[in-house]
N, C-alpha and C. Protein backbone atom coordinates (compact mmCIF):
# COMPACT_ATOMS: atom_id res chain seq x y z
N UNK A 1 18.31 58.55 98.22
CA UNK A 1 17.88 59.93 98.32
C UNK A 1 19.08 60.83 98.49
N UNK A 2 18.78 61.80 97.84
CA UNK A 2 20.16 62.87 98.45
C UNK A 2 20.49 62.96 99.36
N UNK A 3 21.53 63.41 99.61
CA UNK A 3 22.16 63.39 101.20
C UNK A 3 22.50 65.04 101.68
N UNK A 4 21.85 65.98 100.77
CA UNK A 4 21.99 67.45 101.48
C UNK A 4 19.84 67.93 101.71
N UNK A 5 19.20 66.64 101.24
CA UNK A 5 17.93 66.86 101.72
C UNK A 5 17.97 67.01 103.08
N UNK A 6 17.13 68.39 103.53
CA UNK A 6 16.86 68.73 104.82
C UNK A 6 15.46 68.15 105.42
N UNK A 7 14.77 68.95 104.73
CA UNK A 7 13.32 68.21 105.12
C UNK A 7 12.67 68.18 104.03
N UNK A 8 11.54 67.32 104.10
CA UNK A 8 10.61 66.67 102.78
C UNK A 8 8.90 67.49 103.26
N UNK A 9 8.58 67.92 102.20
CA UNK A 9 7.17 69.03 101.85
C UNK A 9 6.55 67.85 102.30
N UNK A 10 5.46 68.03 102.89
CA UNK A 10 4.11 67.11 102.75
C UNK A 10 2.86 67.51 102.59
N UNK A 11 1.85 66.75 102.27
CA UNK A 11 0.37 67.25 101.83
C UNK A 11 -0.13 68.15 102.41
N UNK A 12 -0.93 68.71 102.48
CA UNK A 12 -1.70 69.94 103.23
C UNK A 12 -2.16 68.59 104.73
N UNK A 13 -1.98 69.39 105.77
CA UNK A 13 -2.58 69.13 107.02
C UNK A 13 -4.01 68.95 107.27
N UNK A 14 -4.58 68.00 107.71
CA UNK A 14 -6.22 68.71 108.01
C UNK A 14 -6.84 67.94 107.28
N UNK A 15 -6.21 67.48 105.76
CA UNK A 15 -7.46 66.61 104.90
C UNK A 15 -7.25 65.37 105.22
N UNK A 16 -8.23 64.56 104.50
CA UNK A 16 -7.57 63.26 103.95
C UNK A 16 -8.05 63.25 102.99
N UNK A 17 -8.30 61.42 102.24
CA UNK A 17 -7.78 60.92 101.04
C UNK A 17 -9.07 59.71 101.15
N UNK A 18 -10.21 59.25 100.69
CA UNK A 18 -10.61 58.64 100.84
C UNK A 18 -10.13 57.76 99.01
N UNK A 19 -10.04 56.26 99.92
CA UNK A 19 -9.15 55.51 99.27
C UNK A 19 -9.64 53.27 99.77
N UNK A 20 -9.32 53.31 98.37
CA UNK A 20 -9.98 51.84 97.86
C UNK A 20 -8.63 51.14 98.24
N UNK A 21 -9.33 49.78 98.12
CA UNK A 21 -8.52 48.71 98.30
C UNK A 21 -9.04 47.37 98.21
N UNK A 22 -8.92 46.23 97.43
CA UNK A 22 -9.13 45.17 97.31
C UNK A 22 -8.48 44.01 98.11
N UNK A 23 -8.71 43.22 99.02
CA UNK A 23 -8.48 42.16 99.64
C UNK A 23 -9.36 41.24 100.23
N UNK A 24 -8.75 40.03 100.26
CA UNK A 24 -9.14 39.23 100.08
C UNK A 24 -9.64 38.26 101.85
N UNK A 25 -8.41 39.55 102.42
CA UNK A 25 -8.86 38.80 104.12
C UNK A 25 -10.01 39.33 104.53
N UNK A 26 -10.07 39.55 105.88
CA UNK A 26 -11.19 39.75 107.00
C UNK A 26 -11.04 41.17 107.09
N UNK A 27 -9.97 41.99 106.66
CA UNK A 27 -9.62 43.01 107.60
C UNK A 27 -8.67 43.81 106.04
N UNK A 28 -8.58 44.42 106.10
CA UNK A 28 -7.57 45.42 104.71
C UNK A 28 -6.53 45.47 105.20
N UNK A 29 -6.25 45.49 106.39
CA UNK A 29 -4.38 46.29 106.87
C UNK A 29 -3.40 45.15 107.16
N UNK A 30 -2.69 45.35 106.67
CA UNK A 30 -1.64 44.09 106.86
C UNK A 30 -0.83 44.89 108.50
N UNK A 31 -0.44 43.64 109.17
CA UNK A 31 -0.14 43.77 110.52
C UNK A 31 1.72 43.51 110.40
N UNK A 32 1.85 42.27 109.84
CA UNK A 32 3.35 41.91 109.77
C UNK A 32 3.92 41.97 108.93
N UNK A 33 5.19 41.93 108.92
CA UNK A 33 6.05 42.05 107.71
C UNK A 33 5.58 41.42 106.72
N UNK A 34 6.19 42.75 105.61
CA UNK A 34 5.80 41.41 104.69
C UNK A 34 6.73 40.21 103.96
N UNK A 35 5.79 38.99 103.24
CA UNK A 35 6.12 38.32 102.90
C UNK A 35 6.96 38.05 101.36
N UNK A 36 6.32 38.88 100.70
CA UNK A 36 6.73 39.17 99.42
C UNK A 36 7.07 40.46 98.72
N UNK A 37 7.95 40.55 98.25
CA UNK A 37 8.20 41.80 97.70
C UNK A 37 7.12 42.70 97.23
N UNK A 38 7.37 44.14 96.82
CA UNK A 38 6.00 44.84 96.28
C UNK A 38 6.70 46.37 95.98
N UNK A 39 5.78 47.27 95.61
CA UNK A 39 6.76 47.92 94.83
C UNK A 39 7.78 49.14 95.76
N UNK A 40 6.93 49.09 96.63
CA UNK A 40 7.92 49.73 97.86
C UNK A 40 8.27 49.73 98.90
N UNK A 41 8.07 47.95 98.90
CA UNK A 41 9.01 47.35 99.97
C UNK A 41 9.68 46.21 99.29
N UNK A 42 10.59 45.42 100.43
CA UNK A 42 11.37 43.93 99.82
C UNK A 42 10.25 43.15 100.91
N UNK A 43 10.21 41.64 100.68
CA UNK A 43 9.76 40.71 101.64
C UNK A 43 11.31 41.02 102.99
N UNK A 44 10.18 41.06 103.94
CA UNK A 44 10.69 41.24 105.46
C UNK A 44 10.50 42.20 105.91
N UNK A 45 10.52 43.77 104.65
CA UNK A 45 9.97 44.91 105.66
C UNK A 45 8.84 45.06 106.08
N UNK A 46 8.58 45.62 107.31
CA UNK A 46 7.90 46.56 108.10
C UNK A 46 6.45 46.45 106.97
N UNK A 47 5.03 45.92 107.95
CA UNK A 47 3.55 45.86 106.88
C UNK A 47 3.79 47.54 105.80
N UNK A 48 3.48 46.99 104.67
CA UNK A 48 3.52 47.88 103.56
C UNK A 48 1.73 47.82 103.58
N UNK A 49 0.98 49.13 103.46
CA UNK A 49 0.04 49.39 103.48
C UNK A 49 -0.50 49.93 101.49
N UNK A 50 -1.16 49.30 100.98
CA UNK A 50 -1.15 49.71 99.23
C UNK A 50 -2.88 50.23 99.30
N UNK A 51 -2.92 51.80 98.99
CA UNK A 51 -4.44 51.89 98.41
C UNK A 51 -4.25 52.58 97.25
N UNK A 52 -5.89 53.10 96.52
CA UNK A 52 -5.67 53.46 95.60
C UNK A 52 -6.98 54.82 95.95
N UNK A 53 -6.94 55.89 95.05
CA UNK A 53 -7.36 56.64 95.09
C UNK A 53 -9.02 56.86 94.71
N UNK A 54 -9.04 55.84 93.74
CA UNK A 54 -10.25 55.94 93.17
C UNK A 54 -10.88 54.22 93.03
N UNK A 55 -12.05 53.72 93.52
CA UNK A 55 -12.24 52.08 92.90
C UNK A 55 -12.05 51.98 91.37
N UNK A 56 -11.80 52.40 90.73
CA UNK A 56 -11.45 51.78 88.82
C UNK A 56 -9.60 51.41 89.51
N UNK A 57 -8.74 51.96 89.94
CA UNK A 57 -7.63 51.80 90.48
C UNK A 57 -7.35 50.61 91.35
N UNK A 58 -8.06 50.39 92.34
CA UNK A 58 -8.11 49.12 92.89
C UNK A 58 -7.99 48.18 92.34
N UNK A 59 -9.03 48.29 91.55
CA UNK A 59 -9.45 46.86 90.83
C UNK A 59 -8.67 47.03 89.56
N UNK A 60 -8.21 47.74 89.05
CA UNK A 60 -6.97 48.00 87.91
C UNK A 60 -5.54 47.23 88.50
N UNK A 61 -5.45 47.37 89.91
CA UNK A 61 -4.53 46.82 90.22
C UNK A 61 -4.24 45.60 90.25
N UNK A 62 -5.60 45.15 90.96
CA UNK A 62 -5.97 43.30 90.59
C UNK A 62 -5.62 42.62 89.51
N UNK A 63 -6.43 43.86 88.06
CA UNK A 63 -6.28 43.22 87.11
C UNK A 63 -5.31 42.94 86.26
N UNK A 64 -4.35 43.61 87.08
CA UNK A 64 -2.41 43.99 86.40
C UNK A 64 -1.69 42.76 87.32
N UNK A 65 -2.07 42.62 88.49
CA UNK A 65 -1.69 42.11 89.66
C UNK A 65 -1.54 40.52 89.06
N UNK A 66 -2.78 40.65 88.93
CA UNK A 66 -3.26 39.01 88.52
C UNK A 66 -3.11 38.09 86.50
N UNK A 67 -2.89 39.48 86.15
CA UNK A 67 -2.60 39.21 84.81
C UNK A 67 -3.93 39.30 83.90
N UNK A 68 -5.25 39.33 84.64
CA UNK A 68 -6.59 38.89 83.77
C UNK A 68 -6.28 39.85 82.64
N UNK A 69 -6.65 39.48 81.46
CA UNK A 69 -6.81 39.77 80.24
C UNK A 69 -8.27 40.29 79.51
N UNK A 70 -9.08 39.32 79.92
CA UNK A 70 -10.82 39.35 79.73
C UNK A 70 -11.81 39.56 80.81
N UNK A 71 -12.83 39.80 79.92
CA UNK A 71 -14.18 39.98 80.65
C UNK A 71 -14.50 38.56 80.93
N UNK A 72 -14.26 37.63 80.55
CA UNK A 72 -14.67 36.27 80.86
C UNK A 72 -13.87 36.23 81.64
N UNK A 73 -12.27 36.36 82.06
CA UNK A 73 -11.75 36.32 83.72
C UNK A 73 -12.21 36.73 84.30
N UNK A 74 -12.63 37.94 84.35
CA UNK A 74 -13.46 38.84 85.09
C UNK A 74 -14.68 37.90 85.89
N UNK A 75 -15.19 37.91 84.71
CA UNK A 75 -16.34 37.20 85.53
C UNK A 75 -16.01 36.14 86.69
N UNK A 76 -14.81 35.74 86.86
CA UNK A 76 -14.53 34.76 87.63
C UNK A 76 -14.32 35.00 88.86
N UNK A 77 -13.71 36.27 89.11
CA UNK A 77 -13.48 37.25 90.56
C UNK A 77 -14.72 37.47 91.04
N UNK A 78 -14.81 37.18 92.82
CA UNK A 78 -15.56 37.69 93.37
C UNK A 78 -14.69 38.01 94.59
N UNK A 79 -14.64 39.54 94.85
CA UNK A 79 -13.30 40.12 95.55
C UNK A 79 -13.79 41.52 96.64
N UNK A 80 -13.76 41.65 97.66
CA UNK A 80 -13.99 42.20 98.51
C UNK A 80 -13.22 43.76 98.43
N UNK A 81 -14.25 44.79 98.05
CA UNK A 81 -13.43 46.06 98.14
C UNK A 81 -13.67 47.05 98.92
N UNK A 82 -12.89 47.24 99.99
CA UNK A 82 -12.40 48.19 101.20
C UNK A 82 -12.74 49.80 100.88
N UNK A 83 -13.00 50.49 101.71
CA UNK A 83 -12.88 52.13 101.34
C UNK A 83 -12.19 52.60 103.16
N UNK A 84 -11.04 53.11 102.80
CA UNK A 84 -10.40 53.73 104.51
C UNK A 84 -10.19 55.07 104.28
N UNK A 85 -10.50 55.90 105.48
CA UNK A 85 -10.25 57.37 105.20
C UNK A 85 -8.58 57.68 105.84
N UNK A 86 -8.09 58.28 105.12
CA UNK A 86 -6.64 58.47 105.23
C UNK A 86 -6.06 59.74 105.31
N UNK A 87 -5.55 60.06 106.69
CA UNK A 87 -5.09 61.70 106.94
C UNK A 87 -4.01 62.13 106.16
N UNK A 88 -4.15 63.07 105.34
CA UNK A 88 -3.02 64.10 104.11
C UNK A 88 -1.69 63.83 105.06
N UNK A 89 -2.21 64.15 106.25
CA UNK A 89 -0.52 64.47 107.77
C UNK A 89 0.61 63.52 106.93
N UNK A 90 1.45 63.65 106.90
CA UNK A 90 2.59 63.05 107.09
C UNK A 90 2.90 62.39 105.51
N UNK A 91 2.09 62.29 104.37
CA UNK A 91 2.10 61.90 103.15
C UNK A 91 2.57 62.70 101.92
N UNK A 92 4.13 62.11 101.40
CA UNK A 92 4.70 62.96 100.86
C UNK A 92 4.22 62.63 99.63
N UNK A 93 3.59 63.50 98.60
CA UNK A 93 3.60 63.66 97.36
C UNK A 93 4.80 63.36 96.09
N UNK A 94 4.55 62.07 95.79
CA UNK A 94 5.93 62.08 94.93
C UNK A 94 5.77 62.04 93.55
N UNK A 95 4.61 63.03 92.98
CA UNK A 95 3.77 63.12 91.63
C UNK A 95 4.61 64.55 91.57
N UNK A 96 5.31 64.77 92.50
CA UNK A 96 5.56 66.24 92.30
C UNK A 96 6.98 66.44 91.82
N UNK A 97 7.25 66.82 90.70
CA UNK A 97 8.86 66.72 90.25
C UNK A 97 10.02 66.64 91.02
N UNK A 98 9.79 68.07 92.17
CA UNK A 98 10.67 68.42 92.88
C UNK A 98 11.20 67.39 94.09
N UNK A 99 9.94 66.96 94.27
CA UNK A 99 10.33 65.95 95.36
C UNK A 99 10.56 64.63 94.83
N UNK A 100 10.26 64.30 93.56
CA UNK A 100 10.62 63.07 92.72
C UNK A 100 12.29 63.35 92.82
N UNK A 101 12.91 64.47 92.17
CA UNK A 101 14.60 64.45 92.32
C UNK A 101 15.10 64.13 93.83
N UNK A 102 14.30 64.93 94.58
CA UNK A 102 15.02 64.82 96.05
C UNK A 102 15.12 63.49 96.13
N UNK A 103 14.23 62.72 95.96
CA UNK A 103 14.32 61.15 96.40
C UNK A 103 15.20 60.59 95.17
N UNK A 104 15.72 60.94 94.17
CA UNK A 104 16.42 60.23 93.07
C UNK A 104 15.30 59.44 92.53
N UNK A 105 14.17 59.88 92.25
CA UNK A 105 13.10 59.20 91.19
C UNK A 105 12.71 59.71 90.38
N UNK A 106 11.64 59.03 89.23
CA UNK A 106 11.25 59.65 88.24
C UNK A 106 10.41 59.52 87.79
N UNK A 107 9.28 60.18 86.98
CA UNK A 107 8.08 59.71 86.54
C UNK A 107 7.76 57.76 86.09
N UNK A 108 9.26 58.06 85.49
CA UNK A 108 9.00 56.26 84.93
C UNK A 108 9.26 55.13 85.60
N UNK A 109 10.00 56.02 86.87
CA UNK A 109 10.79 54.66 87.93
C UNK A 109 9.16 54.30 88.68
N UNK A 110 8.31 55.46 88.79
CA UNK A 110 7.11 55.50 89.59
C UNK A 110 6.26 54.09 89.27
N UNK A 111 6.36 54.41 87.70
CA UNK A 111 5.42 52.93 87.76
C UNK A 111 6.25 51.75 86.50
N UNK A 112 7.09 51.72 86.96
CA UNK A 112 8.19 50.70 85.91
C UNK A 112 8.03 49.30 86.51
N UNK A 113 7.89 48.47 85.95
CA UNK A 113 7.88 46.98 86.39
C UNK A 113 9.04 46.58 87.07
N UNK A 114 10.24 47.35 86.75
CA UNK A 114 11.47 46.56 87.78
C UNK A 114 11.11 47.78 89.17
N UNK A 115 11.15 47.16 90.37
CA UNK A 115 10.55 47.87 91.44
C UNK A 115 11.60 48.14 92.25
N UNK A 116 13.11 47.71 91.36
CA UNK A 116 14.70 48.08 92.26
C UNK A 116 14.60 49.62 92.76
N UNK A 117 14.14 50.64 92.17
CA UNK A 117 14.52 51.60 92.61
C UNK A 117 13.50 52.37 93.38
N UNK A 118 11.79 52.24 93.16
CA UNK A 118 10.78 52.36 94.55
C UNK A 118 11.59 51.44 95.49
N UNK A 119 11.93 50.20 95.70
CA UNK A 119 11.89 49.71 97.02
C UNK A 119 13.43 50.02 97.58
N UNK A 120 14.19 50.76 97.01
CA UNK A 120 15.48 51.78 97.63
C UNK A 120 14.82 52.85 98.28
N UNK A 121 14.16 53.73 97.25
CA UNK A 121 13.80 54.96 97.97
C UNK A 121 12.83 54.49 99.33
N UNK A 122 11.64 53.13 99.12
CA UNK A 122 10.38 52.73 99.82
C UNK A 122 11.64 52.59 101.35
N UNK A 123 12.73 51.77 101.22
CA UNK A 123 13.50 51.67 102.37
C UNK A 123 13.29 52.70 103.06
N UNK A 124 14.34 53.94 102.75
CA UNK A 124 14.69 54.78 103.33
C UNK A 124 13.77 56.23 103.92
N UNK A 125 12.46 56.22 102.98
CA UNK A 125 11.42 56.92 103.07
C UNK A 125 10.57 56.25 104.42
N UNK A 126 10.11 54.99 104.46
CA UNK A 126 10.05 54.46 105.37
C UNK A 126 10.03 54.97 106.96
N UNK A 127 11.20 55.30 107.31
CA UNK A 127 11.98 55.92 107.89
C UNK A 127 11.22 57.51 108.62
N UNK A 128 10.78 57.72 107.74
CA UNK A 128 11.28 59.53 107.35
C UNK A 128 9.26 59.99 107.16
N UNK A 129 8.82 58.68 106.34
CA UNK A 129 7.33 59.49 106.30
C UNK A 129 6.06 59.06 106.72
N UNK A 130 4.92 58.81 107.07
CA UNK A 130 4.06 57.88 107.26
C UNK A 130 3.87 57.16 105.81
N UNK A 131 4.02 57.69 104.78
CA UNK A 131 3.32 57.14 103.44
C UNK A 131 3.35 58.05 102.34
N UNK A 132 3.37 57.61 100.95
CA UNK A 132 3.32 58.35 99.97
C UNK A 132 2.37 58.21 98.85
N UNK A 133 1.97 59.35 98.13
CA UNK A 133 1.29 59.21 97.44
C UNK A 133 2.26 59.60 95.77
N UNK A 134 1.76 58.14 94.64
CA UNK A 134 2.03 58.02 93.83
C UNK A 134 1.42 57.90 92.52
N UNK A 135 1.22 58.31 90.94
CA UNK A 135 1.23 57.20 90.60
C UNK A 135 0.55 55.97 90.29
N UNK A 136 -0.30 55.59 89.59
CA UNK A 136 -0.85 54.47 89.94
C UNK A 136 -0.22 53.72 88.64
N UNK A 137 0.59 52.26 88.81
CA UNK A 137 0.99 51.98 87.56
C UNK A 137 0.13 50.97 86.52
N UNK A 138 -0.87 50.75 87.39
CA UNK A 138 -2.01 50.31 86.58
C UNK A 138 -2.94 50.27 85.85
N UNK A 139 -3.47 51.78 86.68
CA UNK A 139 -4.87 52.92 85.44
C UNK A 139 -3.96 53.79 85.61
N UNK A 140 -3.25 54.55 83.83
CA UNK A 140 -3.24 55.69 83.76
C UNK A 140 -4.07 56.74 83.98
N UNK A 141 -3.21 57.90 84.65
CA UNK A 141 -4.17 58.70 85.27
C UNK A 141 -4.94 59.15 86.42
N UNK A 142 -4.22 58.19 87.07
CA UNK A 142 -4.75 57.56 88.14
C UNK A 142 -3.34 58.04 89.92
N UNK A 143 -4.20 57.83 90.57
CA UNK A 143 -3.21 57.74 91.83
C UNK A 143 -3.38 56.90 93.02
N UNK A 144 -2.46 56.75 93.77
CA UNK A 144 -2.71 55.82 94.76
C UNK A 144 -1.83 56.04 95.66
N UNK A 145 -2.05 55.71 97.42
CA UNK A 145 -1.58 55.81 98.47
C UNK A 145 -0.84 54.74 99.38
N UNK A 146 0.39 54.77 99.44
CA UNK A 146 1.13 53.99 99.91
C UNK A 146 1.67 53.94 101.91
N UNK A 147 1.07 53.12 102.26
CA UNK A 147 1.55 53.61 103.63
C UNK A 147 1.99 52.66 104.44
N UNK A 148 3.32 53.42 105.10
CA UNK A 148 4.14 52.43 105.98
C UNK A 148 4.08 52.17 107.08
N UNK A 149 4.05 50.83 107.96
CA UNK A 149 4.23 50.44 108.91
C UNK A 149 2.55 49.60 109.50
N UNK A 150 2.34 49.51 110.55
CA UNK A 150 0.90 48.79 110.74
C UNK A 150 -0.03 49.22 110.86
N UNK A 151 -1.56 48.92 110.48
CA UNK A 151 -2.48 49.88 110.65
C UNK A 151 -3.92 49.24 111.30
N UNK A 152 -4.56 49.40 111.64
CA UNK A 152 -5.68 48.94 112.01
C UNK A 152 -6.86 49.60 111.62
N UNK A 153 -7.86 48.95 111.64
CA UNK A 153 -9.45 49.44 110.91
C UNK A 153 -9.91 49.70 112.21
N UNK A 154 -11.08 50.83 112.26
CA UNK A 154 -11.85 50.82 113.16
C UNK A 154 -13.35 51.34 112.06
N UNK A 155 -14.32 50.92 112.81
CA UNK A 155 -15.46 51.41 112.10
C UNK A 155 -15.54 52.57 111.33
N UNK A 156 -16.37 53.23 110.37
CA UNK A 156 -16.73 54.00 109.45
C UNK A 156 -16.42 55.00 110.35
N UNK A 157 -17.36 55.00 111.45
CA UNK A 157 -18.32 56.22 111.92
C UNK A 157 -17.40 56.65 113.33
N UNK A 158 -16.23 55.50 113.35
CA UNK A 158 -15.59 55.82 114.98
C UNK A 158 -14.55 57.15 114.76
N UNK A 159 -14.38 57.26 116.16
CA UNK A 159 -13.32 58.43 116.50
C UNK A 159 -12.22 57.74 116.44
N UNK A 160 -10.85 58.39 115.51
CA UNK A 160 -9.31 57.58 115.90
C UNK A 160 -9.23 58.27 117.25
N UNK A 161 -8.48 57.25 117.30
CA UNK A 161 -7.81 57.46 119.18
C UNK A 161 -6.46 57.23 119.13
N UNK A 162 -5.71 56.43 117.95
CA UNK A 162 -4.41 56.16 117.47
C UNK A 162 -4.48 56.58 116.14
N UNK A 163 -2.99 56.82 115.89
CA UNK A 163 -2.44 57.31 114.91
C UNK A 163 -2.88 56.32 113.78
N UNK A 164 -2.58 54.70 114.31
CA UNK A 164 -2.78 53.60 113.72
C UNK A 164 -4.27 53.00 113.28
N UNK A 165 -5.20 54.12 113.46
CA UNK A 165 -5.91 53.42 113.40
C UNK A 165 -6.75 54.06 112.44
N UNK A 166 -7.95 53.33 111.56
CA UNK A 166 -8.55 54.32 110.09
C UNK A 166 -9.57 53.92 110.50
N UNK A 167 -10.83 55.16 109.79
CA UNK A 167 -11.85 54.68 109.57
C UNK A 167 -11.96 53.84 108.47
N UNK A 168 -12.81 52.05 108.72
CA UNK A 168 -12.61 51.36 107.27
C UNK A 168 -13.96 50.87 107.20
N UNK A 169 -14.14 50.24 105.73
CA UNK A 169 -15.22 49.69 105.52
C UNK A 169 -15.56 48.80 104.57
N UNK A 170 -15.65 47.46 104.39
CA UNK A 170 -16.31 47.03 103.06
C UNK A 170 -17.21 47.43 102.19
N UNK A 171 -17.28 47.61 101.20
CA UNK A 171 -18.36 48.51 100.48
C UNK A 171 -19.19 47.56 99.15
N UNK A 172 -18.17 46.97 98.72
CA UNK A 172 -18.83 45.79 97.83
C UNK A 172 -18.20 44.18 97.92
N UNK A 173 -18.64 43.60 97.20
CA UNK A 173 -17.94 41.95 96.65
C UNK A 173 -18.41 41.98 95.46
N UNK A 174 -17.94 42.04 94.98
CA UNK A 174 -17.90 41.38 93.13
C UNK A 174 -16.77 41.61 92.61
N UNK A 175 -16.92 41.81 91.01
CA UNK A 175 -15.78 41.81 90.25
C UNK A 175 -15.49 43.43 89.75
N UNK A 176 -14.33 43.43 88.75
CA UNK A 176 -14.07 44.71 88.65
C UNK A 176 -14.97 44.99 87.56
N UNK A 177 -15.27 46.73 87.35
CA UNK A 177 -16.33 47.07 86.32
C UNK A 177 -15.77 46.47 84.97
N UNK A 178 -16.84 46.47 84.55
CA UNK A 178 -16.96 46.04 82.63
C UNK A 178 -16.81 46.77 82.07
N UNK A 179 -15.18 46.48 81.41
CA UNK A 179 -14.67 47.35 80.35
C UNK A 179 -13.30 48.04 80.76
N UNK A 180 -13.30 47.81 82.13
CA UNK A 180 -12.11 48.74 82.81
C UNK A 180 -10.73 47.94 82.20
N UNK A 181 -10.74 46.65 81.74
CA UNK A 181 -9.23 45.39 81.23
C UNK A 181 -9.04 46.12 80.36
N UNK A 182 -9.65 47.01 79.95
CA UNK A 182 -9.47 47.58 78.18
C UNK A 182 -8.61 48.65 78.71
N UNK A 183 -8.29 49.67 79.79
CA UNK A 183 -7.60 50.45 80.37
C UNK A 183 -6.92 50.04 81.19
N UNK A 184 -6.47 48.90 81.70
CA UNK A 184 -5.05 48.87 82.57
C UNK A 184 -3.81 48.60 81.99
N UNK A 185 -2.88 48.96 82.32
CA UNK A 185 -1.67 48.96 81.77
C UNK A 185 -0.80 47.75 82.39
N UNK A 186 -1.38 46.79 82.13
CA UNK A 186 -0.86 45.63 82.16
C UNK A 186 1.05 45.55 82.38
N UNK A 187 1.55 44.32 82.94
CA UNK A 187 3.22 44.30 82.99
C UNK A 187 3.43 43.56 81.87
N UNK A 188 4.63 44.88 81.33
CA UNK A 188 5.32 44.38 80.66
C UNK A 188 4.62 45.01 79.25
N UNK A 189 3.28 45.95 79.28
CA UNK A 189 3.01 47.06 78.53
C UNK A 189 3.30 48.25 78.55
N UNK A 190 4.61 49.09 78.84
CA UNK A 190 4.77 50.40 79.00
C UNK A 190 5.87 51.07 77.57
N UNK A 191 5.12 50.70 76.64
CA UNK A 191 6.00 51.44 75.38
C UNK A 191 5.92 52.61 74.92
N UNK A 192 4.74 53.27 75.71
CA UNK A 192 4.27 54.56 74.97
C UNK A 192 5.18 55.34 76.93
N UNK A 193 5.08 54.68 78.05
CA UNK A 193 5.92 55.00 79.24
C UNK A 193 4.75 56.28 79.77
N UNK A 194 3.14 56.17 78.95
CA UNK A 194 2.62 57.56 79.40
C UNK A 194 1.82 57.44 81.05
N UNK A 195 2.08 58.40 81.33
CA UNK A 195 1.32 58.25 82.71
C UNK A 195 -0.05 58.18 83.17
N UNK A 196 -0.86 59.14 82.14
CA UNK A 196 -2.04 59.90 81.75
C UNK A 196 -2.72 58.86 80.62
């Protein structure tokens, strides 16, 4: 990131972001470091928190994630999908040009398969923001919410009492909708590089 950045814009105050997520544990929020790299962290940092904005995104992610190709893979997933409500506070927008330069990024670094240069900026942002919103490099068109450090679920309907803590919820188990493989932008498909 630049080094004459003073301070970084963030979302409007007051809202949130209601936001999907597919996993496979008991619980959506990862607690410990992680284990494996991802696109804006390395394995060892600090729990990397991944949602997506909309369920076709979630499960777009799976289907990029995991490589499925068909509706006959498809059919093979039966996958647990999360909905957490997520406060705007502290979430820097990096769909937004201006703050794409401040951080030394770019529309294409956003969702590029080599993840060298999210998990530079993911370092040092880290640091500096609760989470960002990006981007989704799976459904064009699409966006998704990235957030750092640990988080915990509390019921739908509860009051936070910590910063750390979301309203969450399971909402389905099955597979992703029929027809959505025909729209993800699979790795190692970005020749047209469009976002939209």
């Amino acid at each position: 990131m630049a080094s004459e950045q003073t301070a970084l814009p963030f979302a409007d105050k007051g809202t949130s972001y209601t936001a999907f997520r597919f996993c496979s544990y008991d619980v959506p929020f990862r607690a410990r470091n992680s284990t494996n790299d991802g696109r804006w962290h390395r394995a060892g940092d600090g729990p990397t928190q991944y949602w997506s904005l909309c369920p076709e995104a979630a499960w777009a992610g799976l289907i990029r994630y995991e490589g499925l190709k068909t509706e006959k893979e498809l059919d093979q997933v039966r996958m647990p999908l999360w909905v957490s409500r997520i406060p705007s506070s502290g979430l820097l927008d990096l769909r937004d040009p201006d703050i794409q330069r401040r951080c030394g990024l770019s529309d294409e670094a956003l969702i590029a398969d080599d993840w060298s240069r999210t998990q530079d900026a993911g370092a040092q942002l880290r640091n500096q923001v609760v989470g960002i919103i990006t981007y989704c490099a799976a459904l064009p068109g699409h966006a998704n919410v990235t957030l750092f450090g640990a988080r915990r679920a509390v019921d739908w309907h509860s009051r936070r009492s910590l910063a750390s803590t979301l309203p969450t919820s399971r909402v389905a188990i099955g597979r992703p909708p029929v027809g959505l493989v025909d729209h993800v932008r699979h790795i190692g498909a970005l020749q047209d590089n469009s976002l939209f």
